[in-house]
PDB file of N, CA and C in Angstrom:
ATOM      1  N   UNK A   1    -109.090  53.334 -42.477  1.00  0.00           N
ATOM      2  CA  UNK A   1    -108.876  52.059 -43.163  1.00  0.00           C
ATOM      3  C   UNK A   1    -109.889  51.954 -44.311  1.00  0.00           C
ATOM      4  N   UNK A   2    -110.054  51.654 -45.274  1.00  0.00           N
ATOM      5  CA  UNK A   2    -110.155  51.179 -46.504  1.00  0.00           C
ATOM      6  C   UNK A   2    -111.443  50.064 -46.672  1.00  0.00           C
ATOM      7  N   UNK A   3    -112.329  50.185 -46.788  1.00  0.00           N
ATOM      8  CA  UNK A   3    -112.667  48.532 -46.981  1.00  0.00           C
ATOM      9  C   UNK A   3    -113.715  48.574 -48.063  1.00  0.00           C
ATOM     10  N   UNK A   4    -113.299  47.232 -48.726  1.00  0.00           N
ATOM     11  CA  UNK A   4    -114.093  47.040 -49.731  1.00  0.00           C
ATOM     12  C   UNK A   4    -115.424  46.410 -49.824  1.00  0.00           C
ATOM     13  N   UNK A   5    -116.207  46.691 -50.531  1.00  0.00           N
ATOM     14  CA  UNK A   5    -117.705  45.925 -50.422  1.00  0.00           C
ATOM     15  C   UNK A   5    -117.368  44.251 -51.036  1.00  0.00           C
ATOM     16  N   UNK A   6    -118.247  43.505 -49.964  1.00  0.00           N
ATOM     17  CA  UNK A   6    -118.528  42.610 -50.709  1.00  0.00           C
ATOM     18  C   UNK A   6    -118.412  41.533 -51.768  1.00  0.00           C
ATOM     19  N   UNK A   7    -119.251  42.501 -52.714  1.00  0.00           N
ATOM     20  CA  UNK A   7    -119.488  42.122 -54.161  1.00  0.00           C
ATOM     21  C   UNK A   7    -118.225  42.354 -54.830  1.00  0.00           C
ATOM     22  N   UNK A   8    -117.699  43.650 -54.348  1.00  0.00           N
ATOM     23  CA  UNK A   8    -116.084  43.568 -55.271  1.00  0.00           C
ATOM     24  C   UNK A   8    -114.953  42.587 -54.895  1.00  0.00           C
ATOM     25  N   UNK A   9    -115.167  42.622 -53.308  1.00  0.00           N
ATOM     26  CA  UNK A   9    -114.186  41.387 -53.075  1.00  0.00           C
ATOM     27  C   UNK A   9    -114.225  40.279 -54.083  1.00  0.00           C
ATOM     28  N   UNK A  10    -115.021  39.924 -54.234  1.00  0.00           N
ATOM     29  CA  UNK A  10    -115.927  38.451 -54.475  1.00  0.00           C
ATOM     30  C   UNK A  10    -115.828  38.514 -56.492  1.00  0.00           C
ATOM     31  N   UNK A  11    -115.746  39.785 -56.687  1.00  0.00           N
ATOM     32  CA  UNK A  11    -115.527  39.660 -57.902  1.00  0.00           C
ATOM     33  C   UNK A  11    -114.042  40.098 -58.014  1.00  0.00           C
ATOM     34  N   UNK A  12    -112.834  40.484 -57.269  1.00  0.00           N
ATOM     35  CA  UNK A  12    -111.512  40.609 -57.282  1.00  0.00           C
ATOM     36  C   UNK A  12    -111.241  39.347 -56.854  1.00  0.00           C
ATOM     37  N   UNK A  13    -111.982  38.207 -56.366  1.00  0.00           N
ATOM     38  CA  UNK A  13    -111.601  36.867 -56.062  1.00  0.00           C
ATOM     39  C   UNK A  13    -111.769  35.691 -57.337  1.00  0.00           C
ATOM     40  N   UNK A  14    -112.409  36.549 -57.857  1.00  0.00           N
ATOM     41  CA  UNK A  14    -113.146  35.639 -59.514  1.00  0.00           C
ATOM     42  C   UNK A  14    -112.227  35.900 -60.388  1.00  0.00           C
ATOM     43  N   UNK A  15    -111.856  36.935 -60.380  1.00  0.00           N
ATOM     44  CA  UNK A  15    -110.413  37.706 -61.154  1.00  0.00           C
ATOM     45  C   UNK A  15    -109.256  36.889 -60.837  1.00  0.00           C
ATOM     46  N   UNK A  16    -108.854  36.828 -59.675  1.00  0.00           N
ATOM     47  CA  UNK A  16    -107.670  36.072 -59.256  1.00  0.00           C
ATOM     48  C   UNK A  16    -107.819  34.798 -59.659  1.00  0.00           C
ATOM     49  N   UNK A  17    -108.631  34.026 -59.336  1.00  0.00           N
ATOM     50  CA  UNK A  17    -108.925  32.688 -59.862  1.00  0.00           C
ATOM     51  C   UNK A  17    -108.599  32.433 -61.479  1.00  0.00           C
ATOM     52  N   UNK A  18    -109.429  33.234 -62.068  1.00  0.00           N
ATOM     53  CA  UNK A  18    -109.443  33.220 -63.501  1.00  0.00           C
ATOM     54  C   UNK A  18    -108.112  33.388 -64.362  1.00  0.00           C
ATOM     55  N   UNK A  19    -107.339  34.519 -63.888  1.00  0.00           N
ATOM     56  CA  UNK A  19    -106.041  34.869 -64.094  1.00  0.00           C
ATOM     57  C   UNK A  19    -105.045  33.194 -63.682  1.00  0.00           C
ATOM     58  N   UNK A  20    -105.702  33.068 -62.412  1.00  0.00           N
ATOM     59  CA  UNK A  20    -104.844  31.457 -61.963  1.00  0.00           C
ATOM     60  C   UNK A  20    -104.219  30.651 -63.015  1.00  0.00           C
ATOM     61  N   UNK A  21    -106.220  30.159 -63.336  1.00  0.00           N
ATOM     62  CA  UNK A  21    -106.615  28.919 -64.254  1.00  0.00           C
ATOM     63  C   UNK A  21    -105.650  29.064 -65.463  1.00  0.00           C
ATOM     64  N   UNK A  22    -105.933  30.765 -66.161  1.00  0.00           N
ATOM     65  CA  UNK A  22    -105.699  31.107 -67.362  1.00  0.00           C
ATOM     66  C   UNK A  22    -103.987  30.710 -67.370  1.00  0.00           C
ATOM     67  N   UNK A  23    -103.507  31.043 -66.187  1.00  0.00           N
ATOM     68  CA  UNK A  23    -101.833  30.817 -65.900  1.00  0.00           C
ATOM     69  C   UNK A  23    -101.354  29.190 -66.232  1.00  0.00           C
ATOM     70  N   UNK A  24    -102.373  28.518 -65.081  1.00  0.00           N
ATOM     71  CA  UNK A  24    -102.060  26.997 -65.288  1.00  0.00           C
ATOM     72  C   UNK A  24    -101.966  26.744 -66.821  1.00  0.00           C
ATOM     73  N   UNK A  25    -102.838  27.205 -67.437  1.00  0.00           N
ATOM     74  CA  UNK A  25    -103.546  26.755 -69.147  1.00  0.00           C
ATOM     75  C   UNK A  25    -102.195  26.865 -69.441  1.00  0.00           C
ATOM     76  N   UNK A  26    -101.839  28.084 -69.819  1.00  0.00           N
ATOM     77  CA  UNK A  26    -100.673  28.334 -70.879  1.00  0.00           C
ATOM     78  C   UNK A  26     -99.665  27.508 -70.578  1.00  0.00           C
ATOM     79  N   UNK A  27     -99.101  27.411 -69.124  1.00  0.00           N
ATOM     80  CA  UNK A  27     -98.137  26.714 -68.684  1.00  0.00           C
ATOM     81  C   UNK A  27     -97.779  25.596 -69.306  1.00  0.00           C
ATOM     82  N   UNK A  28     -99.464  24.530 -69.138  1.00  0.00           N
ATOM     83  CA  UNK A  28     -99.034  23.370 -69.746  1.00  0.00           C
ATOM     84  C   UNK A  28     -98.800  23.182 -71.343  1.00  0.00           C
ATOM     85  N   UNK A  29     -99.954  24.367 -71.319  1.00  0.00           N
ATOM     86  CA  UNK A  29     -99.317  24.384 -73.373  1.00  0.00           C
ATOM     87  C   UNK A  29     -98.007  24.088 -73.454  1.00  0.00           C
ATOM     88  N   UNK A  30     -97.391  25.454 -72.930  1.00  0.00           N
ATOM     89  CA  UNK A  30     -95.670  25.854 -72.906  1.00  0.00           C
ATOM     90  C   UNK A  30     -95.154  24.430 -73.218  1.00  0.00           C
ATOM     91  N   UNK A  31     -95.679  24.132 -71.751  1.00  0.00           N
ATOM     92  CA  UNK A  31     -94.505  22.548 -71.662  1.00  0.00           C
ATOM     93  C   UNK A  31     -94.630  21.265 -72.641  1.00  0.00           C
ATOM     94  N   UNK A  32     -96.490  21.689 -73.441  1.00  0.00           N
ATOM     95  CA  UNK A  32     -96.534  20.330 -73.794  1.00  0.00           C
ATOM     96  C   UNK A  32     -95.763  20.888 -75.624  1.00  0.00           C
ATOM     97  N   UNK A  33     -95.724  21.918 -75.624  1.00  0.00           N
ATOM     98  CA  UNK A  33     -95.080  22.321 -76.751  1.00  0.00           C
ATOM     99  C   UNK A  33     -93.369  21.946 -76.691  1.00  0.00           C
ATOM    100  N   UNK A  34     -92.857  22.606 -75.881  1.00  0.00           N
ATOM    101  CA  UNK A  34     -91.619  22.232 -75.848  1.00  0.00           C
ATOM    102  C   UNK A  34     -90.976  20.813 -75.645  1.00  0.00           C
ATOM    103  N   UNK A  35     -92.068  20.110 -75.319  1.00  0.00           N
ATOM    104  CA  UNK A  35     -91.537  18.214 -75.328  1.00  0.00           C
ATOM    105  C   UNK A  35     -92.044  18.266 -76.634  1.00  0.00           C
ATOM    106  N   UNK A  36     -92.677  18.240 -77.303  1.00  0.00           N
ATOM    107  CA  UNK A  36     -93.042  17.916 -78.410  1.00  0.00           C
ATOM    108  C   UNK A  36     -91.643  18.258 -79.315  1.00  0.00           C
ATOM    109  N   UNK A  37     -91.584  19.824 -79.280  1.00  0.00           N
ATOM    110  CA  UNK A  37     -90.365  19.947 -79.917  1.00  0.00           C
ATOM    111  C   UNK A  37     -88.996  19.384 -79.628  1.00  0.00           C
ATOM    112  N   UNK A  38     -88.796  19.433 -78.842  1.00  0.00           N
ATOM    113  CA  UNK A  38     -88.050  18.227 -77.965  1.00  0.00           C
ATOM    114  C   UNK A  38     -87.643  16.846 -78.700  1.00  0.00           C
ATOM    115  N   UNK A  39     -88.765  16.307 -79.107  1.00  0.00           N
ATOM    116  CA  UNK A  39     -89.308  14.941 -79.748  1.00  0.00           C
ATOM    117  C   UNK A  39     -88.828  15.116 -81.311  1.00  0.00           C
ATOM    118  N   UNK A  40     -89.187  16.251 -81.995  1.00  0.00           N
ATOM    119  CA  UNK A  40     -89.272  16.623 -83.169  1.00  0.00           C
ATOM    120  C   UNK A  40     -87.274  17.170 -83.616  1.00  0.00           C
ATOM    121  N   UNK A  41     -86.689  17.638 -82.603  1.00  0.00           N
ATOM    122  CA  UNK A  41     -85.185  17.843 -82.505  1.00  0.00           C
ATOM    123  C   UNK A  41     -84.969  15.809 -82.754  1.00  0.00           C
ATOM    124  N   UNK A  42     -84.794  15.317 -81.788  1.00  0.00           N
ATOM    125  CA  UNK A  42     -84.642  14.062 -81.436  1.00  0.00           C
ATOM    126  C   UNK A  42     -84.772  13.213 -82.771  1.00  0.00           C
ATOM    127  N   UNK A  43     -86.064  13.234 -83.598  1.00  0.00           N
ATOM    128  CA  UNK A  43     -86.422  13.115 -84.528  1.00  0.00           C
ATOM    129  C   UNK A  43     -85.550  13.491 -85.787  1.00  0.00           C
ATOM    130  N   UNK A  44     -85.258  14.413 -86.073  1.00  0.00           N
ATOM    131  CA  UNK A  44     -84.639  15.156 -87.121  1.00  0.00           C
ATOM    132  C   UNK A  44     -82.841  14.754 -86.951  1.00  0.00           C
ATOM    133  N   UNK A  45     -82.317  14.623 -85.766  1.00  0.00           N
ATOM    134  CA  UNK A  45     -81.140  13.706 -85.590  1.00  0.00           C
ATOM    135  C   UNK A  45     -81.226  12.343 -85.735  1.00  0.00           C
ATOM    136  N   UNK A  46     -82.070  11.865 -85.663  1.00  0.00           N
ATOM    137  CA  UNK A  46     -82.265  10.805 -86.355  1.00  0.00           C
ATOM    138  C   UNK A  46     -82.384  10.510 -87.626  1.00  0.00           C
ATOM    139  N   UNK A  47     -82.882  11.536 -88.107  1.00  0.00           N
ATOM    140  CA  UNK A  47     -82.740  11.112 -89.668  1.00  0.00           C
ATOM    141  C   UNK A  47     -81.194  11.860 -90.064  1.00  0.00           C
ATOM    142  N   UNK A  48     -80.925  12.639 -89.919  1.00  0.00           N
ATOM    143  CA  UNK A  48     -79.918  12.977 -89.879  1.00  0.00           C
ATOM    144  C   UNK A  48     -78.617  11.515 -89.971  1.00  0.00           C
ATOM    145  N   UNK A  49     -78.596  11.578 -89.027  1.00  0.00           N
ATOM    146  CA  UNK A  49     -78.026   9.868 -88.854  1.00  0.00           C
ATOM    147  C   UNK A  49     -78.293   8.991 -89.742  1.00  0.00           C
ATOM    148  N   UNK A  50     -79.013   9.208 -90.171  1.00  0.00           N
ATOM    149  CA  UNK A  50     -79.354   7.841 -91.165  1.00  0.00           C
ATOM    150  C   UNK A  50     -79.228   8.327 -92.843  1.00  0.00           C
ATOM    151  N   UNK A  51     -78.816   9.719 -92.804  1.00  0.00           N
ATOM    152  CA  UNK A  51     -78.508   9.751 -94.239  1.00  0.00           C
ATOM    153  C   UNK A  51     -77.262   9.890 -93.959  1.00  0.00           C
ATOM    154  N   UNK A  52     -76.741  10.139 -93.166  1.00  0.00           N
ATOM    155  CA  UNK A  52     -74.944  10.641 -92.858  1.00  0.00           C
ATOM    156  C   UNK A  52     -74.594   8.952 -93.150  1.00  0.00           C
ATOM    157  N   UNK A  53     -75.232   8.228 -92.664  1.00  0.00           N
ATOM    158  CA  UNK A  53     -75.083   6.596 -93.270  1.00  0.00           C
ATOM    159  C   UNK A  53     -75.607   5.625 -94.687  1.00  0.00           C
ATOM    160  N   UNK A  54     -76.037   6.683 -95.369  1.00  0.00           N
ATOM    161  CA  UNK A  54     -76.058   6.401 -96.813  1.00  0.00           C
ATOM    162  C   UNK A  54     -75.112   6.988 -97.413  1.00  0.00           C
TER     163      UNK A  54
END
């Protein structure tokens, strides 16, 4: 069987974590980007609309 020291665990556990965090991060970017654009579609039909009515 295999076993690892310690210190590497403990730094393959700092790794995992970090990779986590770094995951969560982007995620919410992602999402807070795509409502935004979202907003900015929504937006642009709206004006849209309002020159199709001039």
């Amino acid at each position: 069987m295999l076993t690892v020291p310690d210190d590497l665990d403990k730094l393959l556990s700092d790794v995992r974590k970090s990779i986590n965090d770094n995951h969560q991060f982007l995620k919410a970017l992602v999402d807070e980007a795509v409502d935004e654009s979202c907003v900015s579609d929504e937006d642009e039909d709206k004006e849209a609309d309002q020159l199709e009515e001039l």
